[in-house]
C-alpha atoms as a PDB file:
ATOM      1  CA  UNK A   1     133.682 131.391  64.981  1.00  0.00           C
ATOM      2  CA  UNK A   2     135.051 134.391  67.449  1.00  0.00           C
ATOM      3  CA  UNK A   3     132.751 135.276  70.057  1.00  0.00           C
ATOM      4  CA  UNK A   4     132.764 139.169  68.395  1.00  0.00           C
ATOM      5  CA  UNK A   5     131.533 137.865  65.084  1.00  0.00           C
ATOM      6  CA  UNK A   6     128.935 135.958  67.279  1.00  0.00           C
ATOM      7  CA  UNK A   7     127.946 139.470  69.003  1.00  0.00           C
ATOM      8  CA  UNK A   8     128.206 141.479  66.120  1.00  0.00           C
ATOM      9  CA  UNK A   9     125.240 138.998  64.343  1.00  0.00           C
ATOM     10  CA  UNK A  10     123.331 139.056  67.547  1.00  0.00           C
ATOM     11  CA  UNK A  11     123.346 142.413  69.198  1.00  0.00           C
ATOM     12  CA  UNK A  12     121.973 143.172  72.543  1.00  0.00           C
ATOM     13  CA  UNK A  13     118.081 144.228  72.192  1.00  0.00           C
ATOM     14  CA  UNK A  14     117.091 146.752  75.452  1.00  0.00           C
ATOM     15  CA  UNK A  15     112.906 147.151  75.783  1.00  0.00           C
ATOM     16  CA  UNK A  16     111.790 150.779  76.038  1.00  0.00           C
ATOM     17  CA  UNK A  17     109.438 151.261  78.919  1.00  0.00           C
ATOM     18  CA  UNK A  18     107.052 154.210  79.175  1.00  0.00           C
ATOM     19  CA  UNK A  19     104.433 155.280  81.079  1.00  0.00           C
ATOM     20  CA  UNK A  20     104.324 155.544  85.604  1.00  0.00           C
ATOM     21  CA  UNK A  21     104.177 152.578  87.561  1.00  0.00           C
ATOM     22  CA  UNK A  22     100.468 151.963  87.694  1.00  0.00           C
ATOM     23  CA  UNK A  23     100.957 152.065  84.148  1.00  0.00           C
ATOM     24  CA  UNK A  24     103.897 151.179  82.386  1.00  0.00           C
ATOM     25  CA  UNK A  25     103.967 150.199  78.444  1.00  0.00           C
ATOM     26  CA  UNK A  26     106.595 148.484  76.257  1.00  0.00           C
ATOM     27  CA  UNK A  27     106.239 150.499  73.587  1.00  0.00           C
ATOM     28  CA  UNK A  28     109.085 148.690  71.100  1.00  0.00           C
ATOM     29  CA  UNK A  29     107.799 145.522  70.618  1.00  0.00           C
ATOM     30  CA  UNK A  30     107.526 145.251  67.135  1.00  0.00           C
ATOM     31  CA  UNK A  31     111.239 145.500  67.183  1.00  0.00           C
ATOM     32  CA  UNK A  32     111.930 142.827  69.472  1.00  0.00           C
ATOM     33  CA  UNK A  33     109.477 140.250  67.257  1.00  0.00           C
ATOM     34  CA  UNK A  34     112.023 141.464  64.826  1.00  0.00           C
ATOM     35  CA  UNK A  35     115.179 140.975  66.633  1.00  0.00           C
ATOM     36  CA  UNK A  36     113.987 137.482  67.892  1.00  0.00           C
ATOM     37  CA  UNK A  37     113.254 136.365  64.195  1.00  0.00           C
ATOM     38  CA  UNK A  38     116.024 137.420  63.055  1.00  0.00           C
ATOM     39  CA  UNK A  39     118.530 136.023  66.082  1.00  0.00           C
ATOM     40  CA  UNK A  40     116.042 132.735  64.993  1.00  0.00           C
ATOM     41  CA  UNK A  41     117.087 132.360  61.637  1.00  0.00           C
ATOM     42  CA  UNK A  42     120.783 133.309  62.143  1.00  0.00           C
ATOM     43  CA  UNK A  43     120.883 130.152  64.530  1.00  0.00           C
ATOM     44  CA  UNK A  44     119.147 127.775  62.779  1.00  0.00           C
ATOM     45  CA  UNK A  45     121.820 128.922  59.512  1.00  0.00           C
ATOM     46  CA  UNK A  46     124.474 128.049  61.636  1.00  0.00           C
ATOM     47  CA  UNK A  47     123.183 124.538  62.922  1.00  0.00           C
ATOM     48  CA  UNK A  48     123.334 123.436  59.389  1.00  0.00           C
ATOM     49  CA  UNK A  49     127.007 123.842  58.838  1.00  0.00           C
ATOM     50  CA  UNK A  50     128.466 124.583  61.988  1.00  0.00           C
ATOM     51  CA  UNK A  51     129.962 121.680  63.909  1.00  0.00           C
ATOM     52  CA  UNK A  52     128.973 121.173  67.691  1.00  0.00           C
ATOM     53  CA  UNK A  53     131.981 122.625  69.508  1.00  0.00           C
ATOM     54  CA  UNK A  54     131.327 125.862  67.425  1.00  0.00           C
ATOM     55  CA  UNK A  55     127.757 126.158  68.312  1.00  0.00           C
ATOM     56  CA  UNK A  56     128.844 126.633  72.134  1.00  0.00           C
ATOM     57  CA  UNK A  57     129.474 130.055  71.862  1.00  0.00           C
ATOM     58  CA  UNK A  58     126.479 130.822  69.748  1.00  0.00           C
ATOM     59  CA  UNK A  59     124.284 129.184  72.106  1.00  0.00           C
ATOM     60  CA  UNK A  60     126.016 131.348  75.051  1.00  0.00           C
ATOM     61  CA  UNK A  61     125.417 134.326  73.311  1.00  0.00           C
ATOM     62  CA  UNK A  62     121.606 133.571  72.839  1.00  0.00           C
ATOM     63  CA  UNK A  63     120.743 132.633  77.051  1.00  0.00           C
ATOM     64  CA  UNK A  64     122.725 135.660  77.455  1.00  0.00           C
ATOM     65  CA  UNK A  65     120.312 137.755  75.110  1.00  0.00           C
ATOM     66  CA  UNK A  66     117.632 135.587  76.672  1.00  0.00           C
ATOM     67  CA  UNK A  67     118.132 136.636  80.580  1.00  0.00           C
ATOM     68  CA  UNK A  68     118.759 140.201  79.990  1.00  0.00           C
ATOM     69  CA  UNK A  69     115.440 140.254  78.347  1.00  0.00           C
ATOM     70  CA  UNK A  70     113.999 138.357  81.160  1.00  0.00           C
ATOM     71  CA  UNK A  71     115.675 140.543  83.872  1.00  0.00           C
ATOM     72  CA  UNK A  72     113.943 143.509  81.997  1.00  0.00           C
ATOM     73  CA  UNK A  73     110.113 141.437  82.181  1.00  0.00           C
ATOM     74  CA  UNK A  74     111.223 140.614  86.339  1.00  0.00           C
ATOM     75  CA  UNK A  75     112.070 144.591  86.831  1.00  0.00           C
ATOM     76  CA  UNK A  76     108.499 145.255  85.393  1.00  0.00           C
ATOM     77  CA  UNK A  77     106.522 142.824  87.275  1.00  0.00           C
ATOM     78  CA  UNK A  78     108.121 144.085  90.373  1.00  0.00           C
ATOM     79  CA  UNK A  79     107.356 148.118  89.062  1.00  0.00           C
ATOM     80  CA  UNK A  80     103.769 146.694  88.452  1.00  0.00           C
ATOM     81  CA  UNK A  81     103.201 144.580  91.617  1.00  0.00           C
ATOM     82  CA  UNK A  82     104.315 147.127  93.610  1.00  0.00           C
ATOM     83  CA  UNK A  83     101.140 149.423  94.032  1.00  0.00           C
ATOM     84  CA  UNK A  84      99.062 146.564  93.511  1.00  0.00           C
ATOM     85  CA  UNK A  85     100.618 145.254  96.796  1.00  0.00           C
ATOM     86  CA  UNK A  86     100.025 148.254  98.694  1.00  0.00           C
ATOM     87  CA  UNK A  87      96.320 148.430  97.136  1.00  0.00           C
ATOM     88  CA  UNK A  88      95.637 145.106  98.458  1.00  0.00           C
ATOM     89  CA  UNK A  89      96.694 145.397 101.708  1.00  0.00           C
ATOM     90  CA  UNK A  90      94.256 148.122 102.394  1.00  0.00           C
ATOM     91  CA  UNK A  91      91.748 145.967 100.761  1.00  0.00           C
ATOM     92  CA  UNK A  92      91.954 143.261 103.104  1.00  0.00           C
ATOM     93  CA  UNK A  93      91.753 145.828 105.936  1.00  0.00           C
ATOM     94  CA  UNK A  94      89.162 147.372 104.568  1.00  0.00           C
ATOM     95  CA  UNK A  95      86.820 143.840 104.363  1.00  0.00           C
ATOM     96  CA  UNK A  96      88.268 142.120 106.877  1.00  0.00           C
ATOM     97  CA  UNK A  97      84.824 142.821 109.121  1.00  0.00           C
ATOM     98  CA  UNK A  98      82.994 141.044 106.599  1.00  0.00           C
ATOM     99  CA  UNK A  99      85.390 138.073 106.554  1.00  0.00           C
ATOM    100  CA  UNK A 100      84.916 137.575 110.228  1.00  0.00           C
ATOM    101  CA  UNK A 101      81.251 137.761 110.123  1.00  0.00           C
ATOM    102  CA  UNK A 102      81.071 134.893 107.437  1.00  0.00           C
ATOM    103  CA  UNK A 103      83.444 132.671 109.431  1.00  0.00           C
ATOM    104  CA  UNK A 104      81.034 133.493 112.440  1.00  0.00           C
ATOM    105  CA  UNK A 105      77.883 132.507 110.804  1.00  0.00           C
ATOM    106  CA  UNK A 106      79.270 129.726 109.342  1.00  0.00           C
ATOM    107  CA  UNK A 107      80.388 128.539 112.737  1.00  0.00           C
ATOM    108  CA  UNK A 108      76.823 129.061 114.049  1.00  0.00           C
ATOM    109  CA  UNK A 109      76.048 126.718 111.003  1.00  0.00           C
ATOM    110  CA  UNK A 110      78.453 124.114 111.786  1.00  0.00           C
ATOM    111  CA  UNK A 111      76.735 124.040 115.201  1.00  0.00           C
ATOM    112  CA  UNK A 112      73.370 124.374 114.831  1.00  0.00           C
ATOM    113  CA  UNK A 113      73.432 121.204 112.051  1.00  0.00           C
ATOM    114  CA  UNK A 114      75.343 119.283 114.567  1.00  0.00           C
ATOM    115  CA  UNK A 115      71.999 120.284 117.286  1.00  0.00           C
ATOM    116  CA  UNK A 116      69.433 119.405 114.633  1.00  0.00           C
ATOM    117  CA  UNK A 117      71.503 116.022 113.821  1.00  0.00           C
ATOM    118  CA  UNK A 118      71.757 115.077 117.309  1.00  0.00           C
ATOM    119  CA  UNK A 119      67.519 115.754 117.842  1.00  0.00           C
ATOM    120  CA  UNK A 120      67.291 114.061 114.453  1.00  0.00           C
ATOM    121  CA  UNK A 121      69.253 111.171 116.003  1.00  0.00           C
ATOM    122  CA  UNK A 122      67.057 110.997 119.243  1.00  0.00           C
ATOM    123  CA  UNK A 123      63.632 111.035 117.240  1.00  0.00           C
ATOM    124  CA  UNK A 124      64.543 107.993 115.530  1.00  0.00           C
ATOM    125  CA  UNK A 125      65.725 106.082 118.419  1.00  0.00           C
ATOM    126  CA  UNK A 126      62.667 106.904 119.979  1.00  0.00           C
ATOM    127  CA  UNK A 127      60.908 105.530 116.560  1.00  0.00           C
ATOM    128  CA  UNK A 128      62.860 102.350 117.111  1.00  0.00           C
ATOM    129  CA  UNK A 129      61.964 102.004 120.570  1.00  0.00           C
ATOM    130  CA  UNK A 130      58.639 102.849 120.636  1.00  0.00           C
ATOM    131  CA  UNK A 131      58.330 100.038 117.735  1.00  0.00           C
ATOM    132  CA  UNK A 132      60.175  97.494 119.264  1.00  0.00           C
ATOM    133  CA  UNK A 133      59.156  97.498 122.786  1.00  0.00           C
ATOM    134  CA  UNK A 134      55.660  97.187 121.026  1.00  0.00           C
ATOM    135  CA  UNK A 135      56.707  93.728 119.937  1.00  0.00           C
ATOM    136  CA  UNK A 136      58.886  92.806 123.041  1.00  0.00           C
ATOM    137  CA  UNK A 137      60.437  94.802 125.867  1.00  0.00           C
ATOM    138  CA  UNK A 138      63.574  92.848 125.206  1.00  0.00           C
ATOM    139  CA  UNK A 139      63.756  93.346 121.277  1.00  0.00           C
ATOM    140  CA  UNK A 140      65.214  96.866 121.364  1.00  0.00           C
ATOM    141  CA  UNK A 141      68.217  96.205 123.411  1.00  0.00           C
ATOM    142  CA  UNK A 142      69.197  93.568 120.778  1.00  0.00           C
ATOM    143  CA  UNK A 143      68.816  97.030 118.309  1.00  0.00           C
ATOM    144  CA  UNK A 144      71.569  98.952 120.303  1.00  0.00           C
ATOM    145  CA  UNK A 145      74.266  95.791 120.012  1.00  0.00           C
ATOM    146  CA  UNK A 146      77.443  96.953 117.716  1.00  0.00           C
ATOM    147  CA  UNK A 147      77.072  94.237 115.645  1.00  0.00           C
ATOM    148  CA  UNK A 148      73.418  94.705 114.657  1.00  0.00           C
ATOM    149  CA  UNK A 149      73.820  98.278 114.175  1.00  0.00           C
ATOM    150  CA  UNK A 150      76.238  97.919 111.018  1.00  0.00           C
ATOM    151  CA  UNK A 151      73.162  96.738 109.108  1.00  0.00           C
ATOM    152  CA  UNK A 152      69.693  97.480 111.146  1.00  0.00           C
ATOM    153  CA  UNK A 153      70.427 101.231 111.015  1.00  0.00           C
ATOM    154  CA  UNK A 154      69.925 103.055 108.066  1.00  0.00           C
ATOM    155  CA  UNK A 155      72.186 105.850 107.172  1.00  0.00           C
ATOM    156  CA  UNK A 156      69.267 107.994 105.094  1.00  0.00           C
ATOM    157  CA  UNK A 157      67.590 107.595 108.520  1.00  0.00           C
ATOM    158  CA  UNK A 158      69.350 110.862 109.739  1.00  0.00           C
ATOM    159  CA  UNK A 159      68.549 112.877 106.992  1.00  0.00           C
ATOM    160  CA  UNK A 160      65.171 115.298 107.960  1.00  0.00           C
ATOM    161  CA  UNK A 161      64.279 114.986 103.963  1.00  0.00           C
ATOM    162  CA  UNK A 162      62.737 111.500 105.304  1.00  0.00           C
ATOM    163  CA  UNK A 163      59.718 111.559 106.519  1.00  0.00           C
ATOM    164  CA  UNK A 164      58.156 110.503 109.906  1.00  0.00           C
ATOM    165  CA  UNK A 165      55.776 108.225 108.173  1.00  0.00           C
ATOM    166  CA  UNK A 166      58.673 106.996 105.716  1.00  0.00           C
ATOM    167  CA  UNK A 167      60.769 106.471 108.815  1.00  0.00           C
ATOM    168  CA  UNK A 168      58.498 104.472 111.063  1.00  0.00           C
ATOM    169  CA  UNK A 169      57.559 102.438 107.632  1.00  0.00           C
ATOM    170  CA  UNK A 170      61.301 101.364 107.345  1.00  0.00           C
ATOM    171  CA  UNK A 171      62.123 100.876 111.573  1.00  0.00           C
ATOM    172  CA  UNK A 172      59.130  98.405 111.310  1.00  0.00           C
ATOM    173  CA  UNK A 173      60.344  96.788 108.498  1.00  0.00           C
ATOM    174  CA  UNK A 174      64.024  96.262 109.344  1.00  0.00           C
ATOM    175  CA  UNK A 175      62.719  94.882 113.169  1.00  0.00           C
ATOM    176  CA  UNK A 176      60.036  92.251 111.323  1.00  0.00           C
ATOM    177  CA  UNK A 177      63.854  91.408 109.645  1.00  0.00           C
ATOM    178  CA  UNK A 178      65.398  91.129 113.103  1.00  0.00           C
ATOM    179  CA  UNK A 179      62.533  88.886 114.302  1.00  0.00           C
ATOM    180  CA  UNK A 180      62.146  86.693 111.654  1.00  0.00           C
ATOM    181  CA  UNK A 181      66.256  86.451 110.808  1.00  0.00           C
ATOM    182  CA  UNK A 182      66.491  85.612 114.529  1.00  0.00           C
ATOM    183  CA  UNK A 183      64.165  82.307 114.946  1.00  0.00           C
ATOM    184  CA  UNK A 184      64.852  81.179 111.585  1.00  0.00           C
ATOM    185  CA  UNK A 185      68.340  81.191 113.340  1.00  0.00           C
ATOM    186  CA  UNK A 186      67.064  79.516 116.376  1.00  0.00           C
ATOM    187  CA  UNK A 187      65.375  76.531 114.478  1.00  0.00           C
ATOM    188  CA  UNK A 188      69.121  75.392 112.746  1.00  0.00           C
ATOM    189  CA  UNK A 189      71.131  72.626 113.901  1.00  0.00           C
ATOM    190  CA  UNK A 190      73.689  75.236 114.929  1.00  0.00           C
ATOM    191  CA  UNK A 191      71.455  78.019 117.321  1.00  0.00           C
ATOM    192  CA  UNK A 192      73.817  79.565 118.498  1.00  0.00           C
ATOM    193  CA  UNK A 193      76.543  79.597 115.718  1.00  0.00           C
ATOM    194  CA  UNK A 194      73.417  80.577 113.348  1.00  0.00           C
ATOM    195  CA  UNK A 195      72.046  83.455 115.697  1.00  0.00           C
ATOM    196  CA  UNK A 196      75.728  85.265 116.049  1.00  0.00           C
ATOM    197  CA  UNK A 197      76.243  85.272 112.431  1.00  0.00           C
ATOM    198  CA  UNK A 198      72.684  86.462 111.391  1.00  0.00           C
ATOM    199  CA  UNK A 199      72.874  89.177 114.309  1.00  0.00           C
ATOM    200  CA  UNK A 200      76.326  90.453 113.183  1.00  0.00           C
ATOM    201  CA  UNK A 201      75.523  90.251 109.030  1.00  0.00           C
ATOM    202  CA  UNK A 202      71.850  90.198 108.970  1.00  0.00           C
ATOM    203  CA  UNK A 203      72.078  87.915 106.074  1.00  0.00           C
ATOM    204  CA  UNK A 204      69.528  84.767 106.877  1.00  0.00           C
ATOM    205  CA  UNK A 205      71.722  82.833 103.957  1.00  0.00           C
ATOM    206  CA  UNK A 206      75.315  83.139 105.511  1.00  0.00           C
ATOM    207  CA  UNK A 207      73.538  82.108 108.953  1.00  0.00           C
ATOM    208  CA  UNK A 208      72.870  78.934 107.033  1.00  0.00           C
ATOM    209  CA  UNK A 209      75.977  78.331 105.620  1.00  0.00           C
ATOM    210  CA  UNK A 210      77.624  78.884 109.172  1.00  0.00           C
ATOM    211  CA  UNK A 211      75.212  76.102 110.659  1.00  0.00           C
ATOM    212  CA  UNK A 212      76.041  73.843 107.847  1.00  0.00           C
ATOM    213  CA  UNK A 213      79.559  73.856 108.206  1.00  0.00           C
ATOM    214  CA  UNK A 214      79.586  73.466 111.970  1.00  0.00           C
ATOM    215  CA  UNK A 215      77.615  70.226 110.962  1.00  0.00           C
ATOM    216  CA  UNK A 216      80.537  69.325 108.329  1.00  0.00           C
ATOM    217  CA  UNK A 217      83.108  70.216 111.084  1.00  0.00           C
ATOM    218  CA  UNK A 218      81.393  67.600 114.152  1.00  0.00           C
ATOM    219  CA  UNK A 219      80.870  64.877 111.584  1.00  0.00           C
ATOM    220  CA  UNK A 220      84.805  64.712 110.422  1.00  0.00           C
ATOM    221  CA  UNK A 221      85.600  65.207 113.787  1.00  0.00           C
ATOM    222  CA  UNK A 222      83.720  61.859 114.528  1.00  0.00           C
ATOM    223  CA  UNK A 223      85.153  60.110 111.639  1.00  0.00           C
ATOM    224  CA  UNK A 224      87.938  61.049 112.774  1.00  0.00           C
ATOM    225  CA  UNK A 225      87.750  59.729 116.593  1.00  0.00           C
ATOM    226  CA  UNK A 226      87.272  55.867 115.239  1.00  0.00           C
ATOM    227  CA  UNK A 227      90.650  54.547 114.296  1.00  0.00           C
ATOM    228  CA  UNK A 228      91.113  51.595 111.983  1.00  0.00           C
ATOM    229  CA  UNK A 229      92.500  48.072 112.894  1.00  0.00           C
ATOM    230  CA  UNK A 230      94.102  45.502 110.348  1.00  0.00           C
ATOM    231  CA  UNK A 231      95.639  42.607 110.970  1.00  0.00           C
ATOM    232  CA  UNK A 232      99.878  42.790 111.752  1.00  0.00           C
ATOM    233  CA  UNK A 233     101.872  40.820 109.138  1.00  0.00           C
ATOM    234  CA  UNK A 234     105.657  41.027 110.771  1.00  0.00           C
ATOM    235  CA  UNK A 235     106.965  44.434 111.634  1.00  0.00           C
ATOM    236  CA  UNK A 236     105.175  46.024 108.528  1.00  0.00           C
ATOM    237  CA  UNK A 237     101.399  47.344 108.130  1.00  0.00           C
ATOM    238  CA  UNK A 238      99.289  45.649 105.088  1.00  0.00           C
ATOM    239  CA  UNK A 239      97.300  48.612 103.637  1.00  0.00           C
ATOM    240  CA  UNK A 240      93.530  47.623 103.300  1.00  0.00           C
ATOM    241  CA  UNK A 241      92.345  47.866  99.500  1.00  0.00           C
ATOM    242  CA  UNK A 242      88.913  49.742  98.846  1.00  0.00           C
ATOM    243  CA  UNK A 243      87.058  48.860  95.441  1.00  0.00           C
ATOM    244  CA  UNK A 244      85.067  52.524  93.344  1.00  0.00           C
ATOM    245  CA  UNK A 245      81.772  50.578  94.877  1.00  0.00           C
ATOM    246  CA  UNK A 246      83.082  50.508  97.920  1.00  0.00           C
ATOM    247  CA  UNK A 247      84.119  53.978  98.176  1.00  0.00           C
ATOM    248  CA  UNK A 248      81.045  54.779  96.370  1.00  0.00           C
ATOM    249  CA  UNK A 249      78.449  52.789  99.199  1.00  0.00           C
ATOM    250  CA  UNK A 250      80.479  54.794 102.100  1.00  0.00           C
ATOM    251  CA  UNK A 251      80.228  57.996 100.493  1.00  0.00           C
ATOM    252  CA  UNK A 252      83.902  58.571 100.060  1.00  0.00           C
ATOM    253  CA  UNK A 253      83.586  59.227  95.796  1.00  0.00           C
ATOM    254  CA  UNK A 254      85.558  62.771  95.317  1.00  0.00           C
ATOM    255  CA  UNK A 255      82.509  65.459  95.589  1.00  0.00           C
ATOM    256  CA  UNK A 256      81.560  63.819  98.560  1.00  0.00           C
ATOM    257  CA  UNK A 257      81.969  64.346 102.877  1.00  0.00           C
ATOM    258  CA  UNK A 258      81.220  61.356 104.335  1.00  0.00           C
ATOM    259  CA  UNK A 259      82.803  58.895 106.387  1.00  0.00           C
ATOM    260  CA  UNK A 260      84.148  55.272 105.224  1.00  0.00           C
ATOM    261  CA  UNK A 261      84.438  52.153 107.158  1.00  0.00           C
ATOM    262  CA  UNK A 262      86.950  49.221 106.291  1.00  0.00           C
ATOM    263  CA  UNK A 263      85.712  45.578 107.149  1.00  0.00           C
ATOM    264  CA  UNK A 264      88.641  43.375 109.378  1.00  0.00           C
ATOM    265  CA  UNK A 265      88.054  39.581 110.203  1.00  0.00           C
ATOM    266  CA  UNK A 266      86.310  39.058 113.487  1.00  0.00           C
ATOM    267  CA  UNK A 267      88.298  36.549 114.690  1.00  0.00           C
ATOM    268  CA  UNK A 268      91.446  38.049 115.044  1.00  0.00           C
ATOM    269  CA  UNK A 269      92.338  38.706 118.568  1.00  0.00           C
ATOM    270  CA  UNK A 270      92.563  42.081 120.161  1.00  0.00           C
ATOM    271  CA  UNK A 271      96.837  41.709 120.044  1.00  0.00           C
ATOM    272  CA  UNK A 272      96.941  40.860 116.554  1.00  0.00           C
ATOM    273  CA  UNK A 273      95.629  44.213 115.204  1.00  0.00           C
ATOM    274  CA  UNK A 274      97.165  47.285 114.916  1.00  0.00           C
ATOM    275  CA  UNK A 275      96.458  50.841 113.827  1.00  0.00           C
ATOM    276  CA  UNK A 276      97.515  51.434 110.145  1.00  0.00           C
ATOM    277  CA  UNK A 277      97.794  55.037 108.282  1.00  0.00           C
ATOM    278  CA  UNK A 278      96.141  55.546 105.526  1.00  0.00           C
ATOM    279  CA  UNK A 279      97.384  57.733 102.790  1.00  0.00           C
ATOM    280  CA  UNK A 280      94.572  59.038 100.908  1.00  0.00           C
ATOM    281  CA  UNK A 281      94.236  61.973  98.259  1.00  0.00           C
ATOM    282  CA  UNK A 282      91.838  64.920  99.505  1.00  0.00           C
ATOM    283  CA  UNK A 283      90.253  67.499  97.165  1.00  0.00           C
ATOM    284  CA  UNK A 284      87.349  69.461  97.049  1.00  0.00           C
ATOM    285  CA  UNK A 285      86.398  72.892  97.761  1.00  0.00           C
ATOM    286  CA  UNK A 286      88.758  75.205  99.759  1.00  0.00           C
ATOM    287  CA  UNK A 287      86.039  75.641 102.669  1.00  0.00           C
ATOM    288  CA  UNK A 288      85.976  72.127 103.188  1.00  0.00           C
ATOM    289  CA  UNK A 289      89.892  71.338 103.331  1.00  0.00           C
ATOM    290  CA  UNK A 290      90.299  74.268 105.769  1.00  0.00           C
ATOM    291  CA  UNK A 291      87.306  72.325 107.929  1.00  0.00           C
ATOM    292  CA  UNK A 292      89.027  69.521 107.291  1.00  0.00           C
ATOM    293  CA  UNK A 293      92.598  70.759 108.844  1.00  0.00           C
ATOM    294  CA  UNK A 294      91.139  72.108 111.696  1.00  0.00           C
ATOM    295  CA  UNK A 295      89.597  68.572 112.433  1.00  0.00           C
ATOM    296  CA  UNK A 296      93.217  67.381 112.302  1.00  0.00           C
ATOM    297  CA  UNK A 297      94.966  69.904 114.397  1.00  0.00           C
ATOM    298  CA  UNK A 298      92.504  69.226 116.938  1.00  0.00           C
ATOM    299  CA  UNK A 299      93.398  65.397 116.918  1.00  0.00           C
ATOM    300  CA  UNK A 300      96.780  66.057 117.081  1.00  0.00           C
ATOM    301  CA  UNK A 301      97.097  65.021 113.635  1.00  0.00           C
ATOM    302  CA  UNK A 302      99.349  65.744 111.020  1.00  0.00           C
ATOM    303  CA  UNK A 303      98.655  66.307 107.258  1.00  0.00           C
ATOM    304  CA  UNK A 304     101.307  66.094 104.770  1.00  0.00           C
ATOM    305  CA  UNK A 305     101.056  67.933 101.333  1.00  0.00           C
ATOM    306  CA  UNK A 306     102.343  65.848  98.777  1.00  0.00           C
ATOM    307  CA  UNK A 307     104.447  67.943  95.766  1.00  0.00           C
ATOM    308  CA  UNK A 308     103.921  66.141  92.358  1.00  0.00           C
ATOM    309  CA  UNK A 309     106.902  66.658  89.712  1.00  0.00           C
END
C-alpha cells in the first residue's frame, strides 16, 4: 500500500488550544477520541489481511501521528509549568524563614535528647553502683567488663518511661544473676573455663557444657598418652582382637567416651614388644570428634578419613 493512501486514511489531527497560560484548554477533544477510534479500527482492518512488510508503513504513519500529538501535550506542560515555576520560586522565598526555624528547633531537639540520654545513662550507672558496691566493692567493676555488658545491661534501661523503682527492681535482679551465675561457675571442675563463658554469655547452662567438655578433652588426652604394646611376630604387627564384652566392660560401645585397655602377656620381655596402630571406626556427635581431633593434633597424631565406595 503507497504511503499517500496510508496518509490519506490517517490524516494529521492538530489540538486547538484556548485560553492564557495560567489557563489554557483543549477545547477539541471530542474530535481527537474520534480520530483515534477511527485511526484504531483502520489498523486493526489492515492487520487482518495485510502481510507484515506492508504494515511497516502503516505503523510509521501512526508513531508519526503519535509524536506530533505528544509534542503538542510537551508544548502545553511547558506553557503551564511556566508560571507555576515562577510562583514557586517566590514561595520558597517567601517561607524560607519558617523552614530555617524548624531545622533549628529540631536541632535543639536532636541535642537536648542526646543531654537527657546521657543523664539518663549516668542515673542508672549510679543505680548499678550504688547496688553492687552494697553487695561487694569489687562486684561493680565486673559490671563495666565488655563482655558482661552484652547481656547485664538492659536496653529499656535508657528509656525515662521506666521507672526508678522499676529500674532498681531489675539492676538488683540481673546482679543476684551475676552472683549466683558466678560461684555456680566457681564450684565446676573447669573454674576458670566455666567463669569466662558464664561472664561473657550469662547463660549458667553453656558454662556447664564448657566445663564438661574440657573434662572430655583431658580424659582423651590421657588415653591418649598410654601407648599399647603387643608382642612382634617378624617384621609385621599382629593386631590385638577385642570381643562386644570387651569393648562393652571398657566403655568403648559406640555412644560412649571412655578409654579401653588391651591385656599383653607379662612375660614377654621389654625388646619383644612393640607399639602397634590401631585402626578403629569413630562416630558420635560432631562436638566430640572435633574434641577428639584436637587431642590428636596435640599428640602429633594423624587421623585418616576413610572414603567408603
Amino acid at each position: 500500500m503507497a504511503e499517500e493512501e496510508i496518509r490519506e486514511s490517517l490524516p494529521e489531527f492538530s489540538l486547538t488550544i484556548q485560553g492564557d497560560d495560567t489557563h489554557p484548554i483543549i477545547s477539541n477533544f471530542d474530535d481527537l477520541r474520534d480520530w483515534t477510534d477511527k485511526a484504531v479500527a483502520y489498523a486493526k482492518g489492515q492487520i487482518v489481511s495485510t502481510e507484515a512488510k506492508d504494515l511497516k508503513p502503516i505503523k510509521a504513519q501512526l508513531t508519526r501521528l503519535q509524536t506530533n500529538l505528544e509534542d503538542a501535550r510537551k508544548a502545553l506542560k511547558r506553557r503551564m509549568e511556566a508560571p507555576y515555576k515562577e510562583w514557586e520560586a517566590q514561595y520558597k522565598d517567601a517561607v524560607s524563614s519558617l523552614v530555617g526555624a524548624i531545622d533549628e528547633i529540631g536541632t535543639m531537639i536532636r541535642t537536648q535528647e542526646a543531654k537527657e540520654r546521657d543523664e539518663r545513662l549516668m542515673m542508672v550507672e549510679r543505680v548499678i553502683k550504688s547496688k553492687a558496691d552494697s553487695i561487694s566493692v569489687t562486684l561493680y567493676p565486673i559490671t563495666q567488663k565488655i563482655e558482661v555488658r552484652t547481656w547485664f545491661f538492659e536496653k529499656e534501661w535508657e528509656n525515662k518511661s521506666t521507672s526508678r523503682t522499676a529500674l532498681e527492681k531489675r539492676v538488683s535482679a540481673q546482679l543476684q544473676t551475676l552472683l549466683s551465675g558466678m560461684a555456680a561457675a566457681k564450684a565446676m571442675p573447669k573454674p576458670d573455663i566455666a567463669l569466662d563463658t558464664f561472664l561473657s554469655t550469662g547463660d549458667i547452662t553453656r558454662a556447664k557444657e564448657a566445663s564438661d567438655r574440657a573434662i572430655q578433652l583431658e580424659e582423651l588426652q590421657k588415653a591418649s598418652s598410654s601407648p599399647v604394646s603387643v608382642p612382634e611376630a617378624g617384621s609385621s604387627t599382629t593386631p590385638v582382637a577385642v570381643t562386644p564384652e570387651e569393648r562393652e566392660a571398657a566403655g568403648t560401645t559406640p555412644g560412649k567416651s571412655h578409654t579401653f585397655s588391651i591385656e599383653v602377656p607379662n612375660e614377654l620381655p621389654e625388646d619383644e614388644s612393640k607399639i602397634i596402630r590401631i585402626h578403629r571406626t569413630i562416630s558420635g556427635p560432631k562436638g566430640h570428634i572435633r574434641i577428639l581431633l584436637d587431642v590428636a593434633k596435640s599428640l602429633g597424631l594423624e587421623l585418616v578419613k576413610i572414603k567408603r565406595e
